[in-house]
Protein backbone atom coordinates (compact mmCIF):
# COMPACT_ATOMS: atom_id res chain seq x y z
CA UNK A 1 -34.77 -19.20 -9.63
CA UNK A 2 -36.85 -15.95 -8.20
CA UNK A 3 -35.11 -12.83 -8.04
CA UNK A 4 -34.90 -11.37 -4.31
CA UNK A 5 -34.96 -8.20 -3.15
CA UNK A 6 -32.58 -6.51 -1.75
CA UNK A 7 -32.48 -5.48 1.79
CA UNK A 8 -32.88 -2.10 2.65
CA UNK A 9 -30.07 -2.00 5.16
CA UNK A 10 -27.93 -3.21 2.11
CA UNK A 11 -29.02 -0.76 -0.48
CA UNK A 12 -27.68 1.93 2.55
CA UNK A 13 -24.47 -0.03 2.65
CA UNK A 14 -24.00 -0.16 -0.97
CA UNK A 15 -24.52 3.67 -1.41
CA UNK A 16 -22.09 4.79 0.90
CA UNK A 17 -19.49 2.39 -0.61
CA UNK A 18 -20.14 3.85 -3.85
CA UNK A 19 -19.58 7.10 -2.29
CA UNK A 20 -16.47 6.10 -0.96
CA UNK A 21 -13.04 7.84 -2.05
CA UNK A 22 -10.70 5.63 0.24
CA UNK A 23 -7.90 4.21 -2.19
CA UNK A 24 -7.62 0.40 -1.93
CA UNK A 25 -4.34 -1.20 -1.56
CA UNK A 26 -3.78 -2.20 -5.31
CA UNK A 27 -4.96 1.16 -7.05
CA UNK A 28 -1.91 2.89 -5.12
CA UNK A 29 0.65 1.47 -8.29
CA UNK A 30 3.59 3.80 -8.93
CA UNK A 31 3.47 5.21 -5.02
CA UNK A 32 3.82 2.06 -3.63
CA UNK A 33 6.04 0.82 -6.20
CA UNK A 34 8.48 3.99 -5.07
CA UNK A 35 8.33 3.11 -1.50
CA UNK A 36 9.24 -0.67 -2.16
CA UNK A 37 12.29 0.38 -3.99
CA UNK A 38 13.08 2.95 -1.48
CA UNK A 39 13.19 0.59 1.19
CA UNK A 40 15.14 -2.04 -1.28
CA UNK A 41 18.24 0.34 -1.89
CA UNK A 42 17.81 1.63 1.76
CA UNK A 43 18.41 -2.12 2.71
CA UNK A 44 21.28 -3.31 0.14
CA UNK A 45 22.96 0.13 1.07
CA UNK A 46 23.19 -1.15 4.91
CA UNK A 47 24.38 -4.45 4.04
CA UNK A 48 26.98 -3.15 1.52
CA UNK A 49 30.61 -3.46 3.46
CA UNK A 50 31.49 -0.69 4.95
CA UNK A 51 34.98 1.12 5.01
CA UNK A 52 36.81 0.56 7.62
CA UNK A 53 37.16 3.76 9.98
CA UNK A 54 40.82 4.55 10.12
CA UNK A 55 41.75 5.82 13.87
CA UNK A 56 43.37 8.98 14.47
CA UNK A 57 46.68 9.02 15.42
C-alpha cells in the first residue's frame, strides 16, 4: 500500500478547521444539560393541575 499525498486544497481545509473555535454540539455539557432541565420543569410545571380560579362575588 503507497502512501498518497495529500491534496493541497485539503491541507487548506484542514488548517482552517484546526483553527476553528466553533463549539460542537457535544463539548457544550453542563450548558446544555441546564437548558434540558430548564425546559423539563418548565414542562411538568404546565401540566401540573392547576387551582381552580375562584370567581368574585
Amino acid at each position: 500500500m503507497s502512501k498518497t499525498k495529500t491534496p493541497r486544497w485539503m491541507k487548506s481545509i484542514l488548517a482552517e478547521a484546526a483553527r476553528s473555535e466553533a463549539q460542537m454540539p457535544w463539548a457544550r455539557g453542563a450548558c446544555r444539560a441546564a437548558m434540558i432541565a430548564r425546559r423539563a420543569a418548565a414542562e411538568a410545571a404546565s401540566r401540573a393541575p392547576q387551582r381552580p380560579v375562584l370567581a368574585a362575588r
